[in-house]
C-alpha atoms as a PDB file:
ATOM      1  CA  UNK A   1       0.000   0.000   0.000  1.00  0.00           C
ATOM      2  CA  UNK A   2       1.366   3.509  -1.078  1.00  0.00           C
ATOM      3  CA  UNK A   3       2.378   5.516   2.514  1.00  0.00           C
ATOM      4  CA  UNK A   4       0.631   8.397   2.459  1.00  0.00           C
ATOM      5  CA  UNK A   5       1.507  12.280   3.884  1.00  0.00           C
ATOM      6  CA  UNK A   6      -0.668  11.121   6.565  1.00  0.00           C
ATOM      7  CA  UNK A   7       0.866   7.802   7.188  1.00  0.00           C
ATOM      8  CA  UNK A   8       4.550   9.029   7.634  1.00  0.00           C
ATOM      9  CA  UNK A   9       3.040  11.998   9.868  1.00  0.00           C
ATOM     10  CA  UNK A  10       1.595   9.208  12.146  1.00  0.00           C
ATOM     11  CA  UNK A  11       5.020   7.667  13.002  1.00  0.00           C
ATOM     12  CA  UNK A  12       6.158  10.690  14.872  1.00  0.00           C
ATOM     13  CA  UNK A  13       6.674   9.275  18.775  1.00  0.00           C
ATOM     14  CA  UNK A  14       5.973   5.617  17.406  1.00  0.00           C
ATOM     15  CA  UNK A  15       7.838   4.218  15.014  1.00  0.00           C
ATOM     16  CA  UNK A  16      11.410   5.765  13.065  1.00  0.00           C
ATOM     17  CA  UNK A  17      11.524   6.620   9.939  1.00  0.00           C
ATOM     18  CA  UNK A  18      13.436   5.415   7.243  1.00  0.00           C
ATOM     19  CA  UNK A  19      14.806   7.819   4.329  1.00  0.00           C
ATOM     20  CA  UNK A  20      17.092   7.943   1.685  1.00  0.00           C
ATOM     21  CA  UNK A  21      17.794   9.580  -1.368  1.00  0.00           C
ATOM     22  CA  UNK A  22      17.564   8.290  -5.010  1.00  0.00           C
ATOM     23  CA  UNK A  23      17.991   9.227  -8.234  1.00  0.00           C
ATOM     24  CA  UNK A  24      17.404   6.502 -10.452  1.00  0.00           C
ATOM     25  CA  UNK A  25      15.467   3.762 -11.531  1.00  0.00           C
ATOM     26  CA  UNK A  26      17.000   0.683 -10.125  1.00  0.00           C
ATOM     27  CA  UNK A  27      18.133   2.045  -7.216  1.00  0.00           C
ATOM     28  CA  UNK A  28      14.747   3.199  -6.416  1.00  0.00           C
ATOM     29  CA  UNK A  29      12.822   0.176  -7.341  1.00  0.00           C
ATOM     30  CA  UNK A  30      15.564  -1.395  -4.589  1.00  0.00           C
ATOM     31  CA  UNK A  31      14.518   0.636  -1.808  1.00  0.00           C
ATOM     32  CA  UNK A  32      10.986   0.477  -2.572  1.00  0.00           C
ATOM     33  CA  UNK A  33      11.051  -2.973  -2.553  1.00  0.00           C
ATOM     34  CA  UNK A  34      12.650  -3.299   1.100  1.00  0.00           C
ATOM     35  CA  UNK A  35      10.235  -0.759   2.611  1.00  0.00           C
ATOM     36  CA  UNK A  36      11.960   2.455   2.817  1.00  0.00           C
ATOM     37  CA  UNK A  37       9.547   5.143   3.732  1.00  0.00           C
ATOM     38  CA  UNK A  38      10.663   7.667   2.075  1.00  0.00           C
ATOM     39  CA  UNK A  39      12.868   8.299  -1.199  1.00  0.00           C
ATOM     40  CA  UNK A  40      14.194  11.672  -1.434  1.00  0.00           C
ATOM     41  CA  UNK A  41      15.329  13.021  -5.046  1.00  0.00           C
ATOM     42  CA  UNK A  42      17.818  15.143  -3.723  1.00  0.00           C
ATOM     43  CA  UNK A  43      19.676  18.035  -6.089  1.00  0.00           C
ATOM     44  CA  UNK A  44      22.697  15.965  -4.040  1.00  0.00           C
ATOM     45  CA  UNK A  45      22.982  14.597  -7.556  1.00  0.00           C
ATOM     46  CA  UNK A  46      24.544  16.996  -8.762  1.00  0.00           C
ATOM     47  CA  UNK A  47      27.643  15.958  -6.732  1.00  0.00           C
ATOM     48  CA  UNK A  48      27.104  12.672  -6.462  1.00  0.00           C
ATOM     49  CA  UNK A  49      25.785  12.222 -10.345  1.00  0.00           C
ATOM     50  CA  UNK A  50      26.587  15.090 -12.334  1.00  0.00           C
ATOM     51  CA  UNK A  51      30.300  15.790 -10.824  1.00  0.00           C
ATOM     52  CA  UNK A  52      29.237  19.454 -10.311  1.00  0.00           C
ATOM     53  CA  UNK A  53      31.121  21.284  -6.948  1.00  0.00           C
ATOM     54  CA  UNK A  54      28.185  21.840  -5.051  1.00  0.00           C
ATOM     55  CA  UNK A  55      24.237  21.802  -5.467  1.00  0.00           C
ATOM     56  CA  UNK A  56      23.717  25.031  -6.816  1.00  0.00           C
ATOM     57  CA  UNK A  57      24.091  24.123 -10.893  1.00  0.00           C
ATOM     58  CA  UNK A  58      21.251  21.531 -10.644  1.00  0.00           C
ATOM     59  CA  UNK A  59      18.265  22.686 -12.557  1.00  0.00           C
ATOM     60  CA  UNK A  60      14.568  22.507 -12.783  1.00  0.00           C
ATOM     61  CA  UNK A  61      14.992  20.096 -16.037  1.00  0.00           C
ATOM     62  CA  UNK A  62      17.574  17.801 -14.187  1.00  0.00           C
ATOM     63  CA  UNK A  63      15.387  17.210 -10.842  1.00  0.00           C
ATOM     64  CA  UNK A  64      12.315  16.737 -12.956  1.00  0.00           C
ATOM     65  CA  UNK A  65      14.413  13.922 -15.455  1.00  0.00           C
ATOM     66  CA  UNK A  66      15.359  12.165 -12.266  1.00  0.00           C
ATOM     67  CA  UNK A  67      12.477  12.671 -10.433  1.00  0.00           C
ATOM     68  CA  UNK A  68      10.408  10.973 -13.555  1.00  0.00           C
ATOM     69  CA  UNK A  69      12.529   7.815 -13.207  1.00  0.00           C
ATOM     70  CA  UNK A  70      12.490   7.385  -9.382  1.00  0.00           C
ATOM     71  CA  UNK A  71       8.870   7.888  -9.406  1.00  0.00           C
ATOM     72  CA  UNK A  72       8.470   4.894 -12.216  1.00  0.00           C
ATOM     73  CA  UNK A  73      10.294   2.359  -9.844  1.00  0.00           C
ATOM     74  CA  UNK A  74       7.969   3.284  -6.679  1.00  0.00           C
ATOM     75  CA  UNK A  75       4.906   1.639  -5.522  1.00  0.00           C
ATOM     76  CA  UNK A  76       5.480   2.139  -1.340  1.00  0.00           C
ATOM     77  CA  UNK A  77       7.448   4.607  -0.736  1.00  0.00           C
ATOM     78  CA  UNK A  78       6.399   8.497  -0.840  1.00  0.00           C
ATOM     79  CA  UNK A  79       8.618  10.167  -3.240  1.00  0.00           C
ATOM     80  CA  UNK A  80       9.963  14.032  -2.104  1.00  0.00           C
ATOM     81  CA  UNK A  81      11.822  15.870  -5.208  1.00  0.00           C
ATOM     82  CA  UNK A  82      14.255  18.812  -4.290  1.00  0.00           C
ATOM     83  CA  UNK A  83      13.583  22.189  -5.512  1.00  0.00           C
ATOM     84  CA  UNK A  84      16.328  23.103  -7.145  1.00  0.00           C
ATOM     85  CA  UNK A  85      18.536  26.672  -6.037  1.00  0.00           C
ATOM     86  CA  UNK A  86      16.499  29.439  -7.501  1.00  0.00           C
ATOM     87  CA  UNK A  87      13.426  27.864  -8.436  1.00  0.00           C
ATOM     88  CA  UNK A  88      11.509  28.994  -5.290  1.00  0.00           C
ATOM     89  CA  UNK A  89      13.588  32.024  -4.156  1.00  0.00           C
ATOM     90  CA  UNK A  90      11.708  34.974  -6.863  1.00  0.00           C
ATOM     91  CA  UNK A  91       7.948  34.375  -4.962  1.00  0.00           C
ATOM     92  CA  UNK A  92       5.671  32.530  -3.380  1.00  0.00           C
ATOM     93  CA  UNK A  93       4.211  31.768  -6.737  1.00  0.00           C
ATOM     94  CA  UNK A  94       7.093  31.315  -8.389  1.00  0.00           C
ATOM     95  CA  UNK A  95       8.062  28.464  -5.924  1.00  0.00           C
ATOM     96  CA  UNK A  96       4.061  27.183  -6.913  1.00  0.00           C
ATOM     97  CA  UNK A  97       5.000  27.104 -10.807  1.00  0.00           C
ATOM     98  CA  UNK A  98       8.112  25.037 -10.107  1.00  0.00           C
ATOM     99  CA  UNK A  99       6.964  22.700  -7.402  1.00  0.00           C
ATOM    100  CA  UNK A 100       4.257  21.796  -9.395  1.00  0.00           C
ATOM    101  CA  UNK A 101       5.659  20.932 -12.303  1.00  0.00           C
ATOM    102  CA  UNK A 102       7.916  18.274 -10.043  1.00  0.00           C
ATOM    103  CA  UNK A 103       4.666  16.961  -8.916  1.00  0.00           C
ATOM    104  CA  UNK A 104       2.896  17.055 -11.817  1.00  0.00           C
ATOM    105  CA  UNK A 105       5.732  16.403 -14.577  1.00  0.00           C
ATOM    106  CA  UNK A 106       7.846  14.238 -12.259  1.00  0.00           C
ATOM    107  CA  UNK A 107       5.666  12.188 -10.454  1.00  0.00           C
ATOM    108  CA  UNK A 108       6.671  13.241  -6.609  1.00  0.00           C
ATOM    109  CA  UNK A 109       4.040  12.879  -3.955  1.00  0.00           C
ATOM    110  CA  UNK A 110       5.607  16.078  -2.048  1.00  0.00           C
ATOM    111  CA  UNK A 111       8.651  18.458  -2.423  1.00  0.00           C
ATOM    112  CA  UNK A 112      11.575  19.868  -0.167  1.00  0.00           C
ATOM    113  CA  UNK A 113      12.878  23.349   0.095  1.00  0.00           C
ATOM    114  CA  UNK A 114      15.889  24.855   2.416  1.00  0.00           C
ATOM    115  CA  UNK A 115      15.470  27.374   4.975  1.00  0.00           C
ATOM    116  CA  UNK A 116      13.095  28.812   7.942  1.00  0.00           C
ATOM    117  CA  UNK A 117      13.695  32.137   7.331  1.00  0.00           C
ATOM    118  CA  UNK A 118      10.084  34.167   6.257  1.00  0.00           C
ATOM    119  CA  UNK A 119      10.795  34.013   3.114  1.00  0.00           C
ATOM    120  CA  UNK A 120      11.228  30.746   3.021  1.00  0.00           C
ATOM    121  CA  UNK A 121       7.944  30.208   5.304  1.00  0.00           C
ATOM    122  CA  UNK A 122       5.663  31.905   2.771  1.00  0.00           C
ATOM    123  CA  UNK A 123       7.031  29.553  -0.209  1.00  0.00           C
ATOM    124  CA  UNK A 124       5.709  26.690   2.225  1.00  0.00           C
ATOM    125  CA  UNK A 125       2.575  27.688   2.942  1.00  0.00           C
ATOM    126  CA  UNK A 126       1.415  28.546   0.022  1.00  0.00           C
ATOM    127  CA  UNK A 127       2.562  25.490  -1.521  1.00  0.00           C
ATOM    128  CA  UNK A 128       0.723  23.697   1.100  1.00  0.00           C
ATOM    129  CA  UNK A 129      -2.502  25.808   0.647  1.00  0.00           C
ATOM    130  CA  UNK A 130      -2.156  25.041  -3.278  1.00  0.00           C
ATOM    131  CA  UNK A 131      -2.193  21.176  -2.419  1.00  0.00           C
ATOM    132  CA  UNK A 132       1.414  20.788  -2.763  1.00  0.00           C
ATOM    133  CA  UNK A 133       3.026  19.069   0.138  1.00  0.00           C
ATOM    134  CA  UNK A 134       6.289  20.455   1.655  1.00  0.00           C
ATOM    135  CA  UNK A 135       9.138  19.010   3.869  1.00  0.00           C
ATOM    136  CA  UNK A 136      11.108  22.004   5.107  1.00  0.00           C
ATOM    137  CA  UNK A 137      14.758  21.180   6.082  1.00  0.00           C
ATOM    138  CA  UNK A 138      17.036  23.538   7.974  1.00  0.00           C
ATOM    139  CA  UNK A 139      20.255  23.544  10.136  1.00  0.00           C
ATOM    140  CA  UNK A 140      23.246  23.026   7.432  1.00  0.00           C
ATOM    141  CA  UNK A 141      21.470  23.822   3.958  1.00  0.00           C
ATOM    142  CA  UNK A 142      23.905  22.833   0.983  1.00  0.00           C
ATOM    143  CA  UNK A 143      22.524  25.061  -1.118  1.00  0.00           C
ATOM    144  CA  UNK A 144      23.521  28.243   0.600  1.00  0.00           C
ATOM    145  CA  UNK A 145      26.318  26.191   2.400  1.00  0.00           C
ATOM    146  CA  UNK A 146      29.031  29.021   1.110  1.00  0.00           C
ATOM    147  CA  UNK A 147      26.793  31.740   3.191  1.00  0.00           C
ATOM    148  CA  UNK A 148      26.639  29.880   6.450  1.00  0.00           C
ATOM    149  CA  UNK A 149      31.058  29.439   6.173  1.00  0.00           C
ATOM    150  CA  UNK A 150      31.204  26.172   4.424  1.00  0.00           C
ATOM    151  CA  UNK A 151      29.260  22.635   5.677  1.00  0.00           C
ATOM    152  CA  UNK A 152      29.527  22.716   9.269  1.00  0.00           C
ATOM    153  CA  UNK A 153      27.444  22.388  12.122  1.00  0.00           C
ATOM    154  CA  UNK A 154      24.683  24.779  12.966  1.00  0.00           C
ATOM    155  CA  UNK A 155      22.878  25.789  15.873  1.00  0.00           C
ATOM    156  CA  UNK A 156      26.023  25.480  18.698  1.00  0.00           C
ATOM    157  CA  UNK A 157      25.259  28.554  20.694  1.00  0.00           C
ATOM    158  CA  UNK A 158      22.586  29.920  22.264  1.00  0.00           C
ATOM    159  CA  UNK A 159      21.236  32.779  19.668  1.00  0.00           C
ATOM    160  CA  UNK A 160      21.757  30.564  16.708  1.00  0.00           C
ATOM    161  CA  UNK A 161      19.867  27.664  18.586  1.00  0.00           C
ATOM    162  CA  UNK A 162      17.257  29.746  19.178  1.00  0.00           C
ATOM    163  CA  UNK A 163      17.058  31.074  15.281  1.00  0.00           C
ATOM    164  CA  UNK A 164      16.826  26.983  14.623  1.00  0.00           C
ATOM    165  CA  UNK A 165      13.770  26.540  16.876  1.00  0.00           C
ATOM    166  CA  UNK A 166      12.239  29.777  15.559  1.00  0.00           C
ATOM    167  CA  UNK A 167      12.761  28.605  12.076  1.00  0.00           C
ATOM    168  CA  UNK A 168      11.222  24.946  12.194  1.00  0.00           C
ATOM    169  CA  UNK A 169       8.635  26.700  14.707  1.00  0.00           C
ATOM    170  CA  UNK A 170       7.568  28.970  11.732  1.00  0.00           C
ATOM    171  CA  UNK A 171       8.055  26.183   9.431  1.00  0.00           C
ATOM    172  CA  UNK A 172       5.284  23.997  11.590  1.00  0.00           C
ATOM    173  CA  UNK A 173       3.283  26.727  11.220  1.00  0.00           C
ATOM    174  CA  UNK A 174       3.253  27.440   7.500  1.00  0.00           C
ATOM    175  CA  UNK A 175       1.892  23.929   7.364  1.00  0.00           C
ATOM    176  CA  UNK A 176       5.299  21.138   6.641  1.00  0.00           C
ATOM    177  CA  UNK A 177       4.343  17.764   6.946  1.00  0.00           C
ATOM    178  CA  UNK A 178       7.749  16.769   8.416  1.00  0.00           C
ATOM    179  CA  UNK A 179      11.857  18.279   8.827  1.00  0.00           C
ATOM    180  CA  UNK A 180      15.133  17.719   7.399  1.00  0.00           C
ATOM    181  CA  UNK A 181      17.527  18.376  10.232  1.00  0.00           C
ATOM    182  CA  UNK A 182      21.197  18.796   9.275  1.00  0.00           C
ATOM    183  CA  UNK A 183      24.319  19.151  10.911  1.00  0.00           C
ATOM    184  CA  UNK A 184      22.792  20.239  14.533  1.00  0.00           C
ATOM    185  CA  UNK A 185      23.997  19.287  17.798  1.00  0.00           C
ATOM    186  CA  UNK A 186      21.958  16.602  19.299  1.00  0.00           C
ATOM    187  CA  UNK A 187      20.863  18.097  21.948  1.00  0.00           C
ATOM    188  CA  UNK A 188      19.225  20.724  20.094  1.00  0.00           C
ATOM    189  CA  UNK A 189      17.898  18.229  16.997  1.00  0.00           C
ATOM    190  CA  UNK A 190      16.161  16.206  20.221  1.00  0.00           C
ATOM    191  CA  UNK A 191      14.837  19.609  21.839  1.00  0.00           C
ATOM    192  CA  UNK A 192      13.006  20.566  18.183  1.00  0.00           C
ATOM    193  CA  UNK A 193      11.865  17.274  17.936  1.00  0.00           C
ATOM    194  CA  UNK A 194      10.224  17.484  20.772  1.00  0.00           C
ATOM    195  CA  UNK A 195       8.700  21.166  20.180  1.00  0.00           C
ATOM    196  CA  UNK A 196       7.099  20.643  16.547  1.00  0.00           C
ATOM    197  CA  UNK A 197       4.393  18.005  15.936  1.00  0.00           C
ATOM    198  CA  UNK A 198       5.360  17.201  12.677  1.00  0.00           C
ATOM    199  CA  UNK A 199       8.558  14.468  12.609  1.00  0.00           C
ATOM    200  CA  UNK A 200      11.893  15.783  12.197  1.00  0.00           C
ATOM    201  CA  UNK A 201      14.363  13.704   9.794  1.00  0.00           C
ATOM    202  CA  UNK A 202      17.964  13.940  10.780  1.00  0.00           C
ATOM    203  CA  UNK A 203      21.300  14.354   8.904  1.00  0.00           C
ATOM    204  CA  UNK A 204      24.292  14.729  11.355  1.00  0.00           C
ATOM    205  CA  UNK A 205      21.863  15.162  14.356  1.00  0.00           C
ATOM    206  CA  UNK A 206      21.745  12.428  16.249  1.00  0.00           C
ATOM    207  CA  UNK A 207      19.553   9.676  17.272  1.00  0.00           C
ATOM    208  CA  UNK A 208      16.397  11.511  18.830  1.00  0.00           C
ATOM    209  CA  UNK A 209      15.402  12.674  15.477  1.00  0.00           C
ATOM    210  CA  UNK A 210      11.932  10.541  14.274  1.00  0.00           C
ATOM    211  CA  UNK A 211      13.951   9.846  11.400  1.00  0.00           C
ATOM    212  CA  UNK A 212      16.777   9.362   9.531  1.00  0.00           C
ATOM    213  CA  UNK A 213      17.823   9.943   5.845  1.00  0.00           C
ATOM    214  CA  UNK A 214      21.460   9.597   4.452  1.00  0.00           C
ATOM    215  CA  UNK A 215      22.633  10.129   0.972  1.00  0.00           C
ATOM    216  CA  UNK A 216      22.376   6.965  -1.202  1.00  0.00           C
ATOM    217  CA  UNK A 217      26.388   6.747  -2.472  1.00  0.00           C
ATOM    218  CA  UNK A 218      27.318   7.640   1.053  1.00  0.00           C
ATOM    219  CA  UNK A 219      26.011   4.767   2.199  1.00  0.00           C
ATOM    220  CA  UNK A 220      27.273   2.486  -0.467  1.00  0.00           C
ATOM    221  CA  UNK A 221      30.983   3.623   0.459  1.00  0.00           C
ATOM    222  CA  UNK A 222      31.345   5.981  -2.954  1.00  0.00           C
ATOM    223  CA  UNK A 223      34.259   8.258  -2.673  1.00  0.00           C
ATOM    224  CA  UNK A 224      32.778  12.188  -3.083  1.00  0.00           C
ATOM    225  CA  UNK A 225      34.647  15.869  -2.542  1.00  0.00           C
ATOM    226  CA  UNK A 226      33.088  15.805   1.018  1.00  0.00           C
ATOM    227  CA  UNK A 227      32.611  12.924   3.433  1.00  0.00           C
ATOM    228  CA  UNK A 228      31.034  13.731   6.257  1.00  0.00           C
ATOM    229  CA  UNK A 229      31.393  12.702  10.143  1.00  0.00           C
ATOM    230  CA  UNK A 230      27.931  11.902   9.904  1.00  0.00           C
ATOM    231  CA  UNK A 231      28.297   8.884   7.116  1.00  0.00           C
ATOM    232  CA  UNK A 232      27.293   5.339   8.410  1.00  0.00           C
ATOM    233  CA  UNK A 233      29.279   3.056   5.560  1.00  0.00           C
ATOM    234  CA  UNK A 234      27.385  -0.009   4.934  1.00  0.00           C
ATOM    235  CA  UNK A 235      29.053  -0.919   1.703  1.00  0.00           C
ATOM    236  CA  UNK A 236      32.205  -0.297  -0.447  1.00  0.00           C
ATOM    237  CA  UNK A 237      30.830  -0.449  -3.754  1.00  0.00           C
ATOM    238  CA  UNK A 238      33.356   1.857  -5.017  1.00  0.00           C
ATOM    239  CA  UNK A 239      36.054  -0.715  -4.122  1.00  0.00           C
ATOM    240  CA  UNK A 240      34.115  -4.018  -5.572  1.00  0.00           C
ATOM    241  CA  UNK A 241      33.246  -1.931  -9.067  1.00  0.00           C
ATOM    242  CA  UNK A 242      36.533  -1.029  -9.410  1.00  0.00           C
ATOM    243  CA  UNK A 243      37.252  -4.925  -8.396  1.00  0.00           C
ATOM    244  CA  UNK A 244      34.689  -6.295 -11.050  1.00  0.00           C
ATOM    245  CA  UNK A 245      35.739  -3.805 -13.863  1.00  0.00           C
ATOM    246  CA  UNK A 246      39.416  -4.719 -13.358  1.00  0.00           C
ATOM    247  CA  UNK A 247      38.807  -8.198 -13.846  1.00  0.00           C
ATOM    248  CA  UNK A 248      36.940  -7.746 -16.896  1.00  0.00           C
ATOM    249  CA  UNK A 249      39.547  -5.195 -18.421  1.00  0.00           C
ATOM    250  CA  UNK A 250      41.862  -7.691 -17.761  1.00  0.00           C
ATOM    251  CA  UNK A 251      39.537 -10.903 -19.739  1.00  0.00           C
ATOM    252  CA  UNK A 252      39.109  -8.328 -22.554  1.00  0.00           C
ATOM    253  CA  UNK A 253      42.507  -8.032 -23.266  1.00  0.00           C
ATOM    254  CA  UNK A 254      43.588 -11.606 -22.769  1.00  0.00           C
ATOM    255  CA  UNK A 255      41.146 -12.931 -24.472  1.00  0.00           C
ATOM    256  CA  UNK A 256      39.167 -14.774 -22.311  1.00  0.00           C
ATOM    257  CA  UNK A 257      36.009 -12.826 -22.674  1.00  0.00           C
ATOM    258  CA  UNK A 258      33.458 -13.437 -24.043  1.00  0.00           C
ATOM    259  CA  UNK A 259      34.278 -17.703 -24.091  1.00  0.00           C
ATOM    260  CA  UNK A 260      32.545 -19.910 -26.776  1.00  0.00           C
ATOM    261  CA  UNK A 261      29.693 -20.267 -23.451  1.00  0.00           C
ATOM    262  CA  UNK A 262      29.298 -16.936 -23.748  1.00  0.00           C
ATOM    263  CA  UNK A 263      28.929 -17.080 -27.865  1.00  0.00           C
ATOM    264  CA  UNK A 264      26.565 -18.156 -30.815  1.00  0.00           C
ATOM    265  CA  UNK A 265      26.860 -21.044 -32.983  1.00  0.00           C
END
């Protein structure tokens, strides 16, 4: 049965919720088919896919192409698309335009934008009065990563603690159905947690988040430009590709690929 807004809002306090993000086809149909809660298209494929320095190239067309082939695999899961740098900054009606073409054109169930300032607040809510429904994510947001002084933690000391409950506060109220925490101290991650009703999904904040969500080649053990404290490795892909794709540069070349097994009569 497809989880629902509803659904994933209902495991706040009782059960933890599973994310990660996707960007293709098989990897999607993979996590759908092992019960992962939610897939997140994240414009984190632009680093991870594209080989761009940071998420701010990624484009409307890009996150809609990828969101289109995630949403294909997925018959569980609720699929969240990115909105891409720019594409909600210009209005609240702007962001509208944009988010639904994602839904409509790509096939999300709901979208994520960065930031709790008011700004960011109005986007929300009137995406969420339109029908569109939002996860908000603050703390660490990559795509304005060079304004906060690079991808460290946010939210140590007291004032900019308080900013990050007054953000995900606001947030709550412009109607979010749940929030990307990342990079905030634990403490503070559990404190929010406990504040907002809707469930918080954490990146770098701990275990008293109602969620997590990690990104999908971190995981795997992929080598990137950043690897974060944060990362969990349960896999070295990297390592076995570059294992596998050894061994068969090596049968090329001598000859022992493809074998008459392997051939037509």
């Amino acid at each position: 049965m497809k989880l629902t807004i509803k659904s994933i809002s209902q495991k706040k306090g009782r059960e933890k919720i599973a994310a990660l993000t996707a960007y293709d086809f098989p990897f999607a149909r993979i996590l759908d088919e092992i019960g992962m809660d939610i897939i997140l298209v994240g414009d984190s494929l632009g680093m991870v896919l594209l080989g761009y320095q940071s998420t701010v190239p990624v484009t409307m067309r890009e996150m809609i192409h990828h969101t289109k082939a995630v949403s294909r695999a997925v018959k569980r899961a609720l699929v969240v698309s990115d909105m891409p740098f720019g594409s909600y900054h210009a209005s609240a009606e702007h962001a509208f335009r944009n988010a639904k073409r994602l839904i409509q054109e790509g096939g999300a169930d709901a979208v994520k934008l960065e930031g709790g300032q008011a700004p960011m607040a109005k986007a929300a809510q009137t995406l969420v009065r339109g029908g569109i429904p939002v996860m908000g994510h603050i703390g660490m947001t990559p795509q304005t990563a060079s304004f906060l002084g690079g991808y460290k933690v946010q939210g140590r000391g007291p004032k900019e603690a308080r900013k990050l409950l007054e953000e995900a506060q606001r947030l709550e109220e412009a109607g979010i159905f749940s929030l990307v925490l990342e990079c905030v101290p634990f403490r503070l991650a559990e404190q929010i947690t406990k504040k907002i009703s809707c469930p918080t999904i954490g990146i770098g904040a701990g275990p008293k988040t109602d969620g997590q969500i990690l990104v999908l080649h971190d995981l795997l053990g992929f080598e990137g430009p950043v690897r974060p404290r944060f990362v969990r490795r349960y896999a070295e892909f990297e390592k076995e590709a570059k294992k596998a794709f050894g061994r068969y540069l090596a049968d090329v070349r001598s000859g022992r690929f493809p074998s008459l097994r392997e051939s037509f009569e």
